[in-house]
C-alpha atoms as a PDB file:
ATOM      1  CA  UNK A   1     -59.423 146.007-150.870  1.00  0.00           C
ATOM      2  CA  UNK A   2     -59.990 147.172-147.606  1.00  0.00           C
ATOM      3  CA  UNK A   3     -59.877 150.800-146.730  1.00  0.00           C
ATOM      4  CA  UNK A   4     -60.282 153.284-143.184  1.00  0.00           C
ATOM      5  CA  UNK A   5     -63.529 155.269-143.845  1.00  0.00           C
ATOM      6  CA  UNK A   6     -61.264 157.725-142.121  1.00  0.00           C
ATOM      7  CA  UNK A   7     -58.450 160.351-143.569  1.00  0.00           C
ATOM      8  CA  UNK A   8     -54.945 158.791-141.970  1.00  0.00           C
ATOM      9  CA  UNK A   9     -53.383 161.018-139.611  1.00  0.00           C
ATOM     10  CA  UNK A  10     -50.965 163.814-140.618  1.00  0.00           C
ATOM     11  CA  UNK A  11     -48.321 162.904-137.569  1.00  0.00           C
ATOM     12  CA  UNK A  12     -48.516 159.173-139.358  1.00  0.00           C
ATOM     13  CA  UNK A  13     -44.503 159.211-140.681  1.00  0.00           C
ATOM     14  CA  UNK A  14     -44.225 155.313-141.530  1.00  0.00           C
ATOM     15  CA  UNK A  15     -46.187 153.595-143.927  1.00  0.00           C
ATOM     16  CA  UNK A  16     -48.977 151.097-142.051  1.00  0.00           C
ATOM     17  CA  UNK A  17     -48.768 148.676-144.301  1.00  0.00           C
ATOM     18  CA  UNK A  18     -45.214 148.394-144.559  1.00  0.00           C
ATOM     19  CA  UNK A  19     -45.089 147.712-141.082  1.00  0.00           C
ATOM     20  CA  UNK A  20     -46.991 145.169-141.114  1.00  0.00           C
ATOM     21  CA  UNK A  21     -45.018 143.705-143.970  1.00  0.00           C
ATOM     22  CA  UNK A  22     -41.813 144.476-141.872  1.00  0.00           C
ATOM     23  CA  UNK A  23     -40.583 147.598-142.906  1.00  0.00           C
ATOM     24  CA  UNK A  24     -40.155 150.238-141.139  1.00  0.00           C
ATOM     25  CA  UNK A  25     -40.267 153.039-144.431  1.00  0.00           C
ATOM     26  CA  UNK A  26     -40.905 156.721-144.375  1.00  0.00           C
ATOM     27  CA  UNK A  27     -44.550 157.880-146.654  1.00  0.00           C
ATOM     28  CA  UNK A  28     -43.733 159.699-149.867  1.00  0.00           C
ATOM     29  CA  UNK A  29     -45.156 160.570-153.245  1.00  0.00           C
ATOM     30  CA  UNK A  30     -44.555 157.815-155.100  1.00  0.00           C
ATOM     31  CA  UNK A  31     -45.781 157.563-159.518  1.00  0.00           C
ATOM     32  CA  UNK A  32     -46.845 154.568-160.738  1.00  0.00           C
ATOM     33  CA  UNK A  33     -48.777 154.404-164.305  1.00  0.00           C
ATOM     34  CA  UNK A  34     -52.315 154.924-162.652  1.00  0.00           C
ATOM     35  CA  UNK A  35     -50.632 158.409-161.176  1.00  0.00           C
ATOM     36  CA  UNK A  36     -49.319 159.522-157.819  1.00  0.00           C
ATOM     37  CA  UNK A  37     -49.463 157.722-154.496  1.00  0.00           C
ATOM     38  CA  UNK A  38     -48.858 158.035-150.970  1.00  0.00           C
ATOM     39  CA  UNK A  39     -46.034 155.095-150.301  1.00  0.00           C
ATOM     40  CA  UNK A  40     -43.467 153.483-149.186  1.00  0.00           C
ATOM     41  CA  UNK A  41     -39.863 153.467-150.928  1.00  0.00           C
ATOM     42  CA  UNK A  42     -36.960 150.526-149.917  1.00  0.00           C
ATOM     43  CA  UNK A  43     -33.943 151.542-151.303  1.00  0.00           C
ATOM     44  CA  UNK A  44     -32.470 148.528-149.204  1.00  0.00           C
ATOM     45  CA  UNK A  45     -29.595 146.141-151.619  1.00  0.00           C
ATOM     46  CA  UNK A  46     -32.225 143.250-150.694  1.00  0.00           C
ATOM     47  CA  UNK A  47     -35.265 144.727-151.599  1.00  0.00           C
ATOM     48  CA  UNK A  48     -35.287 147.931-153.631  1.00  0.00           C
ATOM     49  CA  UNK A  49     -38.582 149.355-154.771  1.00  0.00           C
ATOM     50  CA  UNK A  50     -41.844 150.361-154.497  1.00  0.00           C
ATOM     51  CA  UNK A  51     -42.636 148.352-150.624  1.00  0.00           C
ATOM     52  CA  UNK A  52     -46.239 149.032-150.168  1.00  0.00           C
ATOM     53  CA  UNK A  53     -49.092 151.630-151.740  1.00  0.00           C
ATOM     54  CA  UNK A  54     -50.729 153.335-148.425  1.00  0.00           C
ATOM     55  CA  UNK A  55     -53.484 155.757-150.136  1.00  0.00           C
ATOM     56  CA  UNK A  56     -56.643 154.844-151.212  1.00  0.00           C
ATOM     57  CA  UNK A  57     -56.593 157.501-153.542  1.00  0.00           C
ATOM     58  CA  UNK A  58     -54.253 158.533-156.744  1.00  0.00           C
ATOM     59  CA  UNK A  59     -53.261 162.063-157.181  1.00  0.00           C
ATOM     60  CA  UNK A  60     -52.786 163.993-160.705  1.00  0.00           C
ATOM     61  CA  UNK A  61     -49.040 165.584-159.282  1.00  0.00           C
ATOM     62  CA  UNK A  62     -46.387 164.549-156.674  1.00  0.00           C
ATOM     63  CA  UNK A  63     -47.622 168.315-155.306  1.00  0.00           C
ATOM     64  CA  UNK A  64     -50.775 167.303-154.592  1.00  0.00           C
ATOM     65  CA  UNK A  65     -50.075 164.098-153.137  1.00  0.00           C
ATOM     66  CA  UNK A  66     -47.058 165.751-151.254  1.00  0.00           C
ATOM     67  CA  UNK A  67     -49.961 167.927-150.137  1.00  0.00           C
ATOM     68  CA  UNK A  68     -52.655 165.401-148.536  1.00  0.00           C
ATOM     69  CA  UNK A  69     -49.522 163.713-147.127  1.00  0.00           C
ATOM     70  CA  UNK A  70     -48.449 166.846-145.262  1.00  0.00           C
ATOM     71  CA  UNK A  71     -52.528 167.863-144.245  1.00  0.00           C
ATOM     72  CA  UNK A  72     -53.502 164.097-143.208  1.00  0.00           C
ATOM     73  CA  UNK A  73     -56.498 164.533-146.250  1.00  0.00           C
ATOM     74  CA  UNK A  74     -55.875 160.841-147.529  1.00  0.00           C
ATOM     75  CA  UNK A  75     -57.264 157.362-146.793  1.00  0.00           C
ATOM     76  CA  UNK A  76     -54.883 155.028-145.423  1.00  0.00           C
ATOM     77  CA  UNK A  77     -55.676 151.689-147.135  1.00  0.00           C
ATOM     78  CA  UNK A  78     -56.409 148.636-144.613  1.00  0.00           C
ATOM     79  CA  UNK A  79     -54.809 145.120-145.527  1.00  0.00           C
ATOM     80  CA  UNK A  80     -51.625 143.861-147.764  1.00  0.00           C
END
């Protein structure tokens, strides 16, 4: 996996690597069973789910991933 050595930018709105696939998705908290993520949700008819996981890191809370996302403290990771 490929990562920025950089935190992403707080005025990012749509997920990097869900453009790339396509999709032009707003970042949210997202869970998965490792914890919470900053993501990208489709709630499309043709493709519903989970679209693309844009932080490096996993949070303990959708708080305190709602949190980096709102500062711009998380790493955007590089690479589908």
């Amino acid at each position: 996996m490929n990562t920025l050595n950089s935190t992403a930018s707080s005025s990012q709105q749509s997920g990097k690597l869900a453009l790339e696939a396509g999709f032009d998705l707003p970042l949210q908290p997202l869970r998965s069973q490792r914890g919470w993520y900053i993501g990208t949700f489709s709630d499309d008819d043709n493709v519903f789910g989970p679209v693309s996981r844009e932080s490096v890191e996993y949070f303990s809370s959708a708080e305190s991933a709602a949190q980096a996302l709102q500062s711009g403290t998380w790493t955007q990771r590089c690479g589908l």
